[in-house]
N, C-alpha and C. Protein backbone atom coordinates (compact mmCIF):
# COMPACT_ATOMS: atom_id res chain seq x y z
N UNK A 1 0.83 -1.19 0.00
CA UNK A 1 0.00 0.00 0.00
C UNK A 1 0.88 1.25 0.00
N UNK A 2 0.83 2.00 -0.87
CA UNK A 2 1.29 3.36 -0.88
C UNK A 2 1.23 4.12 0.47
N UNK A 3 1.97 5.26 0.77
CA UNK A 3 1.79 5.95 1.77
C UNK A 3 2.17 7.72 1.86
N UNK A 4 0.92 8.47 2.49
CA UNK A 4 1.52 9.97 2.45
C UNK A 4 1.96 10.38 3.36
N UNK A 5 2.19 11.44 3.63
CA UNK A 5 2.97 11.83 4.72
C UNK A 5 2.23 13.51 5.31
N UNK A 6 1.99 13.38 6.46
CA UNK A 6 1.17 14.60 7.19
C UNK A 6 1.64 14.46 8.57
N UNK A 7 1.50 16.03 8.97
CA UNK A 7 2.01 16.38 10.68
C UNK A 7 0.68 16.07 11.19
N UNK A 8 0.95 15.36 12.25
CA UNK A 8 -0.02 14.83 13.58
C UNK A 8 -0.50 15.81 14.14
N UNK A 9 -1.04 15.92 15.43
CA UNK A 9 -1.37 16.37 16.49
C UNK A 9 -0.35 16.73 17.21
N UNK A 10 0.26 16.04 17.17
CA UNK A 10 1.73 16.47 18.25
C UNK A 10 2.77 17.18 16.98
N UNK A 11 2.46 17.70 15.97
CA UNK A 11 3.59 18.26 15.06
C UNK A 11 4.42 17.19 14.55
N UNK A 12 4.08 15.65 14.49
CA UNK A 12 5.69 14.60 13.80
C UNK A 12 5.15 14.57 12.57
N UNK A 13 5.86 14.37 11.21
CA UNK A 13 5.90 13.80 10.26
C UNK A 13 5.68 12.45 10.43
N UNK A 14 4.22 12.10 10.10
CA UNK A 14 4.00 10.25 9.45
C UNK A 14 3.20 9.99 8.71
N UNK A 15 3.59 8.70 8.30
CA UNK A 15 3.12 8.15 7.05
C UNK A 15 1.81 7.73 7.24
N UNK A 16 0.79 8.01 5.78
CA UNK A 16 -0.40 6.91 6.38
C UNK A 16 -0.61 6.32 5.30
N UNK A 17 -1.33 5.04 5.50
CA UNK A 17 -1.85 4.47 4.36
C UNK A 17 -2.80 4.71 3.34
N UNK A 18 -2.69 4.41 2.37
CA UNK A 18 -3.77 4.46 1.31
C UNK A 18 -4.40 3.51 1.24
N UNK A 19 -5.78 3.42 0.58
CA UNK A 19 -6.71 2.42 0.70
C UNK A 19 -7.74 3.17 -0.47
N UNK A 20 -7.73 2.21 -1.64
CA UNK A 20 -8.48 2.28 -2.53
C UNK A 20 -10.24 2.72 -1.85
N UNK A 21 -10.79 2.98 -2.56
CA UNK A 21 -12.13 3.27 -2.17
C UNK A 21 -12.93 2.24 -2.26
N UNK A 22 -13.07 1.15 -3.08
CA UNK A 22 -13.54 0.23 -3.32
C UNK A 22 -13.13 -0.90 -2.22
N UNK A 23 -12.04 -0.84 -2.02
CA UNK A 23 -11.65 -2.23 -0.52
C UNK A 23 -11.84 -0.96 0.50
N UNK A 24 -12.68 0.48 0.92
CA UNK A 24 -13.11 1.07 2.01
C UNK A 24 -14.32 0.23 2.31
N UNK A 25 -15.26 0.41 0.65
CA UNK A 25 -16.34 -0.46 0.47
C UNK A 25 -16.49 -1.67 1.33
N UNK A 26 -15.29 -2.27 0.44
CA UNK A 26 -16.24 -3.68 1.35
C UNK A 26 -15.41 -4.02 2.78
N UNK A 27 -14.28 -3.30 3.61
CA UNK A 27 -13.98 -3.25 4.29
C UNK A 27 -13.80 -2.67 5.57
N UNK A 28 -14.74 -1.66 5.59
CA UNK A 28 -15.07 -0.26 6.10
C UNK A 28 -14.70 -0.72 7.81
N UNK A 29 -15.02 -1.37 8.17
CA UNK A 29 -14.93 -1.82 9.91
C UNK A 29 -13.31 -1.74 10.35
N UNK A 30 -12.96 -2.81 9.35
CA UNK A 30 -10.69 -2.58 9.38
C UNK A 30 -10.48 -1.37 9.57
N UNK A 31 -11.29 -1.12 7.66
CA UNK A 31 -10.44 0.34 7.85
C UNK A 31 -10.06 1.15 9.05
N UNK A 32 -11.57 1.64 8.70
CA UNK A 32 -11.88 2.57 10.28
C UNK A 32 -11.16 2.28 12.05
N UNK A 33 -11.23 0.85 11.62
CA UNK A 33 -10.04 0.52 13.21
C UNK A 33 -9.11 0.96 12.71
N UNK A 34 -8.33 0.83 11.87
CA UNK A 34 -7.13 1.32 11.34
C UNK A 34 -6.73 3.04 11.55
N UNK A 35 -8.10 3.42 10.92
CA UNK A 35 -7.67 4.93 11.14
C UNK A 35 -7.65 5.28 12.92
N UNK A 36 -8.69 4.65 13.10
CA UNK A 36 -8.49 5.10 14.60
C UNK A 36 -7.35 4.57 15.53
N UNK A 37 -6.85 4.20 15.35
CA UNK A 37 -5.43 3.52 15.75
C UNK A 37 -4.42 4.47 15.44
N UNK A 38 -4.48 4.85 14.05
CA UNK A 38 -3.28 4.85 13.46
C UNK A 38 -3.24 6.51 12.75
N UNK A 39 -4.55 7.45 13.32
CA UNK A 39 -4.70 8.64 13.11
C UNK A 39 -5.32 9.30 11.85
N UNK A 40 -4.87 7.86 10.37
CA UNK A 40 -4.82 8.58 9.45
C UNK A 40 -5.54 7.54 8.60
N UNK A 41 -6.36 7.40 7.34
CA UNK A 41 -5.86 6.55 6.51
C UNK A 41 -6.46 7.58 5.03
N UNK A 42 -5.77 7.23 4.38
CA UNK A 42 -6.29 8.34 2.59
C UNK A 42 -6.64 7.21 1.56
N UNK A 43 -7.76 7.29 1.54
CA UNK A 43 -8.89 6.98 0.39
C UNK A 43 -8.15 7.61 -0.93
N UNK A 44 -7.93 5.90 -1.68
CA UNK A 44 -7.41 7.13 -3.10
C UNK A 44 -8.99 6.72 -4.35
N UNK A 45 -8.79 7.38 -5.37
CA UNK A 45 -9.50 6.69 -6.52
C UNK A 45 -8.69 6.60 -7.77
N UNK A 46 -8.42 5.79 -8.25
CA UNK A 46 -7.95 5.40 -9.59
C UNK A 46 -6.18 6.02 -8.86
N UNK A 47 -5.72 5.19 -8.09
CA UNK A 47 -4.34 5.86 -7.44
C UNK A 47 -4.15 7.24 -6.94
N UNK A 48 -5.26 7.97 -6.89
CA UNK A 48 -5.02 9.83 -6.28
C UNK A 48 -6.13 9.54 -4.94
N UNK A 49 -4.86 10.23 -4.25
CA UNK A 49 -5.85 10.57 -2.84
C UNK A 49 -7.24 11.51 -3.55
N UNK A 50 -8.44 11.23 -2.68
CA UNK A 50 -9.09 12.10 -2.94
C UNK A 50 -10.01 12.03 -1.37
N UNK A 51 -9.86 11.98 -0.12
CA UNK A 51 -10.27 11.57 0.91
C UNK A 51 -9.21 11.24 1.83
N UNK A 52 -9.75 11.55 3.16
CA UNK A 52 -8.82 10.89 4.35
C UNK A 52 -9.77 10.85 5.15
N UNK A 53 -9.84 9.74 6.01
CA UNK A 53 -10.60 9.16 7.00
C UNK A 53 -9.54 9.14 8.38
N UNK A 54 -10.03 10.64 9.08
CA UNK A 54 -9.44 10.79 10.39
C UNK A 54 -9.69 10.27 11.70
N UNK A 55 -8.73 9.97 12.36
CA UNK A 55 -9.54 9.71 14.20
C UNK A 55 -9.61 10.79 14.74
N UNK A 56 -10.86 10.42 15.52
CA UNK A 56 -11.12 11.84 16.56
C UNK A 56 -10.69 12.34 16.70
N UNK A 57 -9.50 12.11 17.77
CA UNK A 57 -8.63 13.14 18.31
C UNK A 57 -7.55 13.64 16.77
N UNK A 58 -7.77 13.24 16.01
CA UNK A 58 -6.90 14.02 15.33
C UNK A 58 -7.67 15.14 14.14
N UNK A 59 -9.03 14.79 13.99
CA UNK A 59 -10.03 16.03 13.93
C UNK A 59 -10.08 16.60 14.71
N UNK A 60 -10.03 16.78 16.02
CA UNK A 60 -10.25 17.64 17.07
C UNK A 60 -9.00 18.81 17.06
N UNK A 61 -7.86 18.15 16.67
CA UNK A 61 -6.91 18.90 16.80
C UNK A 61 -6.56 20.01 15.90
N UNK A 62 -6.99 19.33 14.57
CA UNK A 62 -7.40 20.18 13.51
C UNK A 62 -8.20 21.55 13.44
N UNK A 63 -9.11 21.20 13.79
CA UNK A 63 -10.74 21.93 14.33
C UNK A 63 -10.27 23.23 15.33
N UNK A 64 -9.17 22.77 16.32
CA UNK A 64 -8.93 23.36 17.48
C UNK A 64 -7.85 24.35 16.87
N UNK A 65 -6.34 23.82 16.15
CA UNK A 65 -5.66 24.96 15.79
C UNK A 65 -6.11 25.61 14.83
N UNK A 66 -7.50 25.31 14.43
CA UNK A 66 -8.30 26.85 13.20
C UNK A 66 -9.00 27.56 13.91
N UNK A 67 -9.52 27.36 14.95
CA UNK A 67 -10.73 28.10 15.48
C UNK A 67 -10.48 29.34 16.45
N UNK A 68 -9.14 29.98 16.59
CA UNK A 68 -8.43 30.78 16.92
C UNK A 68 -10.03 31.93 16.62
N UNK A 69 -9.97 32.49 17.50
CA UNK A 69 -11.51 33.72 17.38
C UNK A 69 -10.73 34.99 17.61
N UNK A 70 -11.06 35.92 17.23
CA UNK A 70 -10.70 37.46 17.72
C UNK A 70 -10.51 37.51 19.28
N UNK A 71 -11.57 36.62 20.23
CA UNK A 71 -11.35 37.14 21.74
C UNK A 71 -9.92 36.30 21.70
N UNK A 72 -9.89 35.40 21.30
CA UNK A 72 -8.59 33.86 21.34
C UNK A 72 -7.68 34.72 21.95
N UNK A 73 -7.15 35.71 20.29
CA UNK A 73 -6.29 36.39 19.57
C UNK A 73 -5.96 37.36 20.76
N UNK A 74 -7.25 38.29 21.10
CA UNK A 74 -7.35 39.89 21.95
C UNK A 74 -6.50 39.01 23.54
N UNK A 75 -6.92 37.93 23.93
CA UNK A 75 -6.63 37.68 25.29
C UNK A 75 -5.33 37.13 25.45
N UNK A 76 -4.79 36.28 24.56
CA UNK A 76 -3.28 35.93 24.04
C UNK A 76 -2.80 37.17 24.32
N UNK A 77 -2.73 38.50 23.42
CA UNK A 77 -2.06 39.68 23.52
C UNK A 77 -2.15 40.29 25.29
N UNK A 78 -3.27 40.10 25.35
CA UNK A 78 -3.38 40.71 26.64
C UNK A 78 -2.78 40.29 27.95
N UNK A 79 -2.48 38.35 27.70
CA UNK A 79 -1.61 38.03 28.61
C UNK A 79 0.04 38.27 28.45
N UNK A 80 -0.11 38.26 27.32
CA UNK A 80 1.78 38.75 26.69
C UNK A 80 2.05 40.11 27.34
N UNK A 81 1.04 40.94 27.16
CA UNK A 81 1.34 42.17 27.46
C UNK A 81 1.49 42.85 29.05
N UNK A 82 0.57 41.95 29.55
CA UNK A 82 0.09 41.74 31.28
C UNK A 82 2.42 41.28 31.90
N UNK A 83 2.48 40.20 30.71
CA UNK A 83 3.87 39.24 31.29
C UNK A 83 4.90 40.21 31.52
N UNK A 84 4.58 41.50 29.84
CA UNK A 84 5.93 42.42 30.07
C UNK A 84 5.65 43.85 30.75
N UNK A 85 4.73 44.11 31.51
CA UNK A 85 4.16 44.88 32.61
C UNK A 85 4.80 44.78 33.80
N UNK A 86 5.59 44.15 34.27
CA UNK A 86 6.01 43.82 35.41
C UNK A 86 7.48 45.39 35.80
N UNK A 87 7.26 45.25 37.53
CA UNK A 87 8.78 45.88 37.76
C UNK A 87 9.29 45.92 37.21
N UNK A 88 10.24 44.68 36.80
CA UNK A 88 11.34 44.05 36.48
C UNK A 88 11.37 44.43 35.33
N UNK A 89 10.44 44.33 34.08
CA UNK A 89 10.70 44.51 32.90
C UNK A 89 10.67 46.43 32.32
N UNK A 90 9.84 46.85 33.37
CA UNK A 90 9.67 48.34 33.28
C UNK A 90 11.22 49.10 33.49
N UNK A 91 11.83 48.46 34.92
CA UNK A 91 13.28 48.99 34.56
C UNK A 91 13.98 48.75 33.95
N UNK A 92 14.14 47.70 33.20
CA UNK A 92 14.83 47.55 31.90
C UNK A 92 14.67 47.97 31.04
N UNK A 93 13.44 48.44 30.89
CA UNK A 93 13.50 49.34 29.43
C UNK A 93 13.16 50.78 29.82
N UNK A 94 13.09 51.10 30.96
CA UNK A 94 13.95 52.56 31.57
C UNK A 94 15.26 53.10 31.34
N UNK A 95 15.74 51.14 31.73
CA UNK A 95 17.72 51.52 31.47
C UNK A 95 18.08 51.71 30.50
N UNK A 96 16.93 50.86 29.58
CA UNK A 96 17.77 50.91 27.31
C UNK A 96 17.64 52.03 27.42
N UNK A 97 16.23 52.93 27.55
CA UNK A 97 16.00 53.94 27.09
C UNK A 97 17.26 55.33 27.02
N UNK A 98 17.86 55.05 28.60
CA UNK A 98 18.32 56.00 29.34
C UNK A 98 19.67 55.71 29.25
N UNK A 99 20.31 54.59 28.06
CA UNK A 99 21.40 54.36 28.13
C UNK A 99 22.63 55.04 27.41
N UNK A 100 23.59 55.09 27.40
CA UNK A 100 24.60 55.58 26.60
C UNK A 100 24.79 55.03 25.32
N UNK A 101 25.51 55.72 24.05
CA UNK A 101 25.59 54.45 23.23
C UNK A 101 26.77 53.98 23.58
N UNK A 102 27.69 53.88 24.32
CA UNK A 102 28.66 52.65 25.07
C UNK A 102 28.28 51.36 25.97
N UNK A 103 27.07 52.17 26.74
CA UNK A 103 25.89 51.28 27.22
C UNK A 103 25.48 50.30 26.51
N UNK A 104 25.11 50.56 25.83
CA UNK A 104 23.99 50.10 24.80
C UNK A 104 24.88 49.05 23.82
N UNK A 105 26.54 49.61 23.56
CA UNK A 105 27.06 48.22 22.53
C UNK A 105 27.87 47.45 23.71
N UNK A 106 28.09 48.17 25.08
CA UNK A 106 28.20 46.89 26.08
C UNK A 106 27.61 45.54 26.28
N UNK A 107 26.10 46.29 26.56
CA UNK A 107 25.51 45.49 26.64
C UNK A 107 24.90 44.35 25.44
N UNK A 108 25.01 44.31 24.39
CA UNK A 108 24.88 44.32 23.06
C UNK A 108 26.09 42.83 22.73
N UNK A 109 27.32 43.75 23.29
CA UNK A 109 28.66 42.48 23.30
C UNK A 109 28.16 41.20 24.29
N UNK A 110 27.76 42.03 25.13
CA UNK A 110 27.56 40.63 26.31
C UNK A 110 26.51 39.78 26.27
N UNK A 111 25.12 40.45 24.97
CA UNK A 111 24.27 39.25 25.20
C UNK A 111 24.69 38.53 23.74
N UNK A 112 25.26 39.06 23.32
CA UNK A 112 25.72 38.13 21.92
C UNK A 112 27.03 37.12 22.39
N UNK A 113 27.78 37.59 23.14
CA UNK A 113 28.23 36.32 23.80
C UNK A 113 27.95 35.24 24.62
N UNK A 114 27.07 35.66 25.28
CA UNK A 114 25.79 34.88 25.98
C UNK A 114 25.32 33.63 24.74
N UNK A 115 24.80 34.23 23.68
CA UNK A 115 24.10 33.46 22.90
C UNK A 115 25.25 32.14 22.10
N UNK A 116 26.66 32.67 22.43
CA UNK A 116 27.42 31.42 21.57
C UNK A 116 27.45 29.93 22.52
C-alpha cells in the first residue's frame, strides 16, 4: 500500500496508508479501526488521494488549531502584554531607554556572547 505523509497532532511527520475506495467499500470496519489507531488513513481513486478518513482526536486537533476567534487572539495579547508589565521589565527598558551608546554596545557584546 502506498503511503503519504502529514504532521499529527503532536507536530511529527507520518506516514499513512492508502486504501483504494472500493476495498473502504467492502472493508469499512478494518479500515476505520485502522484509522483510529493509526490517526490517518487516505482513500485514493484510480491511485489519487481524494479523501482521508481521520480519528477523533486528530479532527479535534485540527478543528482546534483553526478556530483561533478574535477574543482567542485579543486575550493571548493581553496576557503577553500583562507578562511584560512587570517591575522588572519596566526597569529595563527605563535603562535601554536611558542608556549611553557605550551602554547600549556593552551590553549588546555581552548578550551576543551569551548566545554562543
Amino acid at each position: 500500500m502506498p503511503k503519504l505523509t502529514f504532521r499529527n497532532s503532536q507536530g511529527e511527520l507520518v506516514d499513512i496508508p492508502t486504501v483504494p475506495a472500493t476495498k473502504l467499500k467492502n472493508q469499512f470496519g478494518t479500515i476505520l479501526e485502522k484509522a483510529s489507531r493509526g490517526g490517518a488513513v487516505a482513500i485514493t481513486r484510480h491511485d489519487r488521494p481524494t479523501a482521508v478518513l481521520l480519528a477523533y482526536d486528530e479532527f479535534e486537533s485540527l478543528v482546534k488549531a483553526r478556530s483561533h476567534t478574535l477574543d482567542d487572539l485579543s486575550a493571548e495579547f493581553d496576557d503577553l502584554l500583562a507578562r511584560m508589565q512587570t517591575p522588572k521589565a519596566r526597569k529595563g527598558m527605563e535603562a535601554a531607554f536611558n542608556a549611553s551608546p557605550a551602554e547600549l554596545g556593552r551590553a549588546a557584546v555581552k548578550a551576543a556572547r551569551k548566545r554562543r
